[in-house]
C-alpha atoms as a PDB file:
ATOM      1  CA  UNK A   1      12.749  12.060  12.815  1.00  0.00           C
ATOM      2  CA  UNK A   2      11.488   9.834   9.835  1.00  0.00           C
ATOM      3  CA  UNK A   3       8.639  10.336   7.680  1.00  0.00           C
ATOM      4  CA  UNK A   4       7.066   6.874   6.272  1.00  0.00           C
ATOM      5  CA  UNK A   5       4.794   6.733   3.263  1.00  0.00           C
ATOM      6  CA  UNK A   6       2.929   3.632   3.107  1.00  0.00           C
ATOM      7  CA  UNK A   7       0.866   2.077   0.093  1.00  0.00           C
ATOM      8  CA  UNK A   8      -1.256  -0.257   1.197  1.00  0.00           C
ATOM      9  CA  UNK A   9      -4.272  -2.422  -0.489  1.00  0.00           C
ATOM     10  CA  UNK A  10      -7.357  -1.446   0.676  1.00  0.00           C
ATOM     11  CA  UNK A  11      -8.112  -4.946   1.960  1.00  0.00           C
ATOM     12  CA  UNK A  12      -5.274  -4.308   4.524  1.00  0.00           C
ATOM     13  CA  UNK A  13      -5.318  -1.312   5.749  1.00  0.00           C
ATOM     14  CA  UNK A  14      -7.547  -1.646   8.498  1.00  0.00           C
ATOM     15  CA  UNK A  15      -5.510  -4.270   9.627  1.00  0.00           C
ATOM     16  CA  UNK A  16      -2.430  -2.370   9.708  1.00  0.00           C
ATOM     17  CA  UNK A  17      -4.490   1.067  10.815  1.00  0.00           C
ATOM     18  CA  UNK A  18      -6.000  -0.833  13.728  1.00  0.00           C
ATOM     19  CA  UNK A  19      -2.401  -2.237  14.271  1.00  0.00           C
ATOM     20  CA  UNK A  20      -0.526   1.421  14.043  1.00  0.00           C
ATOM     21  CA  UNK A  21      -3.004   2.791  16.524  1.00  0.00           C
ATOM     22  CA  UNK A  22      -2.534  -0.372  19.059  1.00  0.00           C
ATOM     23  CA  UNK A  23       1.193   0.192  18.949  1.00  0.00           C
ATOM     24  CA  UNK A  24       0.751   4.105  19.841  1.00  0.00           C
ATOM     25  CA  UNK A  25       1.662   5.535  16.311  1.00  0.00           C
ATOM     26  CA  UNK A  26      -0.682   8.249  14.850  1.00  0.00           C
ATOM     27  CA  UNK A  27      -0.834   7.824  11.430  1.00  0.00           C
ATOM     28  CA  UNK A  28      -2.257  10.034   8.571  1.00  0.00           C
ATOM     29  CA  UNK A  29      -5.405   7.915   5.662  1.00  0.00           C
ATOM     30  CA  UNK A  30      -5.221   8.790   1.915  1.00  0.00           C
ATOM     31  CA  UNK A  31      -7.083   6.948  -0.454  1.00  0.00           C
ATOM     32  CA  UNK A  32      -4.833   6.582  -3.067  1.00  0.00           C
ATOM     33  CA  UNK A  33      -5.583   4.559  -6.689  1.00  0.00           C
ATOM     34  CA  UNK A  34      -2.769   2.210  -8.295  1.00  0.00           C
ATOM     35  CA  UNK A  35      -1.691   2.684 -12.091  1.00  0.00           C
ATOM     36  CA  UNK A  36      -1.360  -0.525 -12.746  1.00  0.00           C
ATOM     37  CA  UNK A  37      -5.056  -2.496 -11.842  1.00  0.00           C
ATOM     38  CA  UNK A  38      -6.231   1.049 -11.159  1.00  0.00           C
ATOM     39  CA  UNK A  39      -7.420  -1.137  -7.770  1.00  0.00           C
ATOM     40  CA  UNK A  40      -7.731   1.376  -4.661  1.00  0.00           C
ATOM     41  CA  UNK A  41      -5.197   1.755  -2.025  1.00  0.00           C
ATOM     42  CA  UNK A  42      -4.856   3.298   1.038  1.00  0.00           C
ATOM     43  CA  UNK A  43      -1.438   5.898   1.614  1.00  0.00           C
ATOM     44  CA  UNK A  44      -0.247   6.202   5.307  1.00  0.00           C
ATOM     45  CA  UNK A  45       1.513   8.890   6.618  1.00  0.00           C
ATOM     46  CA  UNK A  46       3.413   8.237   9.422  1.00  0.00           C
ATOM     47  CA  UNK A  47       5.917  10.445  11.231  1.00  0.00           C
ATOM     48  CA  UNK A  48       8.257   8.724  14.129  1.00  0.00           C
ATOM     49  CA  UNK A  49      11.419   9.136  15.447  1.00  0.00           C
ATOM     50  CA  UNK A  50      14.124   7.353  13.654  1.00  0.00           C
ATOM     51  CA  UNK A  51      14.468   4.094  16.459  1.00  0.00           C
ATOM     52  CA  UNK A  52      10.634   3.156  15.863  1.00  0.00           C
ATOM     53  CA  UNK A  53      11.513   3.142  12.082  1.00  0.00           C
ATOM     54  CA  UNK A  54      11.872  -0.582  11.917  1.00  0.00           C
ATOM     55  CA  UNK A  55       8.983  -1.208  14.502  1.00  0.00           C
ATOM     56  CA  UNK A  56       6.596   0.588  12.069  1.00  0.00           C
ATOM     57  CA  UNK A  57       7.818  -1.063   8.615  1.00  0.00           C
ATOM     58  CA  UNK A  58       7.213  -4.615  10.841  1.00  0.00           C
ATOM     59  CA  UNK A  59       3.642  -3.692  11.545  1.00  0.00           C
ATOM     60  CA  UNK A  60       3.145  -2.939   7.583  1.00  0.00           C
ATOM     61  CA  UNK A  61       5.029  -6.158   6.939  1.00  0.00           C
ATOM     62  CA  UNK A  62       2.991  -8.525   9.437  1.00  0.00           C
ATOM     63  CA  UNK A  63      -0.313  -6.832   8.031  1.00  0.00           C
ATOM     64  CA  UNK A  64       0.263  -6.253   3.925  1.00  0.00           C
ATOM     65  CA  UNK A  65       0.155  -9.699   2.840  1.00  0.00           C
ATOM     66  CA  UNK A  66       0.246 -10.045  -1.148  1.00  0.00           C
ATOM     67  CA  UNK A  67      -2.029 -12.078  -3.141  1.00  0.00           C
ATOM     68  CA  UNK A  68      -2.975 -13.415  -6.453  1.00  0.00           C
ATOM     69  CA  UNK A  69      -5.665 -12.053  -8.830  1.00  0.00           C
ATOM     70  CA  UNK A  70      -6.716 -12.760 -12.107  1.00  0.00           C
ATOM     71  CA  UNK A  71      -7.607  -9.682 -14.345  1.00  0.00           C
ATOM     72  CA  UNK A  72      -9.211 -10.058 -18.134  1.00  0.00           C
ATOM     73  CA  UNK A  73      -6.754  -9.458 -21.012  1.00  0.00           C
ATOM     74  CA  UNK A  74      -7.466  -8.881 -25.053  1.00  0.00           C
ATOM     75  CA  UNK A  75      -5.630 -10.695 -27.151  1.00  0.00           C
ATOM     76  CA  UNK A  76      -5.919  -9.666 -31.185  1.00  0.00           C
ATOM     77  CA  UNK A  77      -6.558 -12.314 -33.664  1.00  0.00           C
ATOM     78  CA  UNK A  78      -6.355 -10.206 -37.189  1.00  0.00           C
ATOM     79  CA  UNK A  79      -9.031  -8.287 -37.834  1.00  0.00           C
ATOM     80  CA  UNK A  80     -11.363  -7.146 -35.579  1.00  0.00           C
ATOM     81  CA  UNK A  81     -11.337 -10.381 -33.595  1.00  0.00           C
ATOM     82  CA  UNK A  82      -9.997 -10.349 -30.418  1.00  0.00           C
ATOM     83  CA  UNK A  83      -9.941 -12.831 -27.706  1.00  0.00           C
ATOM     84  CA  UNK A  84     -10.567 -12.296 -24.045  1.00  0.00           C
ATOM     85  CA  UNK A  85      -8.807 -14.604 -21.329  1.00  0.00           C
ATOM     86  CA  UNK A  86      -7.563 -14.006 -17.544  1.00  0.00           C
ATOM     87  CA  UNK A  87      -4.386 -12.837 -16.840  1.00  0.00           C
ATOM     88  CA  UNK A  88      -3.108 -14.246 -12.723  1.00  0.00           C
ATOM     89  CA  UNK A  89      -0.734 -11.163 -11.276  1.00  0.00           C
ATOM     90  CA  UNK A  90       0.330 -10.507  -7.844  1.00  0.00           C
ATOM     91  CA  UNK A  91      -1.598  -7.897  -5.826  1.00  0.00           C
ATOM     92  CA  UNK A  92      -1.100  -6.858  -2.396  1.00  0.00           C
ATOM     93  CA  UNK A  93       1.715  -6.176   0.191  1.00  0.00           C
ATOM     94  CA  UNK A  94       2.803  -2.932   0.409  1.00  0.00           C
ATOM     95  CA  UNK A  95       5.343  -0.134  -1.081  1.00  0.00           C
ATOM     96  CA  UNK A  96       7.155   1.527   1.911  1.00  0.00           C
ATOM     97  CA  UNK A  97       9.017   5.076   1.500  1.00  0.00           C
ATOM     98  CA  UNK A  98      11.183   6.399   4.303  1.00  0.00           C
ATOM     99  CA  UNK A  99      12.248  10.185   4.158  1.00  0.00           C
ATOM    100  CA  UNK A 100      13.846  12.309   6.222  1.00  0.00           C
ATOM    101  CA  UNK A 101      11.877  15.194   8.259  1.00  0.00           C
ATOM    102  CA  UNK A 102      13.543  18.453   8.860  1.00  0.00           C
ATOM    103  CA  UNK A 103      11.031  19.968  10.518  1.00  0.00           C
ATOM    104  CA  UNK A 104       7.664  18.538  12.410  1.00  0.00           C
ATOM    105  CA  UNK A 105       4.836  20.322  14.435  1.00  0.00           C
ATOM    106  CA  UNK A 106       1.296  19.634  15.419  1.00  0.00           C
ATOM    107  CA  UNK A 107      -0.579  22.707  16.061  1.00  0.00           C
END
């Protein structure tokens, strides 16, 4: 039995909620916020037996789609005079963790 931690961007995760449920996997919602952008994201917990592994990193895959962004930046120029100007980065997809369960109930 596999446990699969999921970050997804918030403007996914329905998709791939919606898409979890379809394909009979319960799955556990955190909101979670990035470091980076400090943009909100959306942690799924997902517990499945080690053959449905693959299956459920496919429905992440098909539904996490990346993206571009632009995000302001400060650039100094001496002395109090700073610049701002946009900065494009790559948002999106997901970040997929797969660890081992020793033990799994549901009371």
């Amino acid at each position: 039995m596999k446990l699969v931690y999921a970050i997804v961007n918030n403007d996914d995760s329905h998709a791939v909620s919606s898409s979890m449920t379809k394909h009979g996997f319960q799955v556990t919602k955190l909101a979670s916020t990035g470091g980076f952008l400090m943009d909100g994201n959306t942690t799924f917990m997902i517990c499945c037996d080690d053959d449905k592994i693959e299956e459920v990193i496919e429905i992440i895959r098909k539904h996490s789609r990346k993206r571009k962004q632009f995000v302001p930046t400060a650039a100094s120029y001496g002395e109090g005079a700073y610049a701002s100007f946009p900065v494009e980065v790559s948002v999106g997809g997901a970040t997929v963790f797969v660890t081992n369960v020793e033990r799994f109930e549901k009371l």
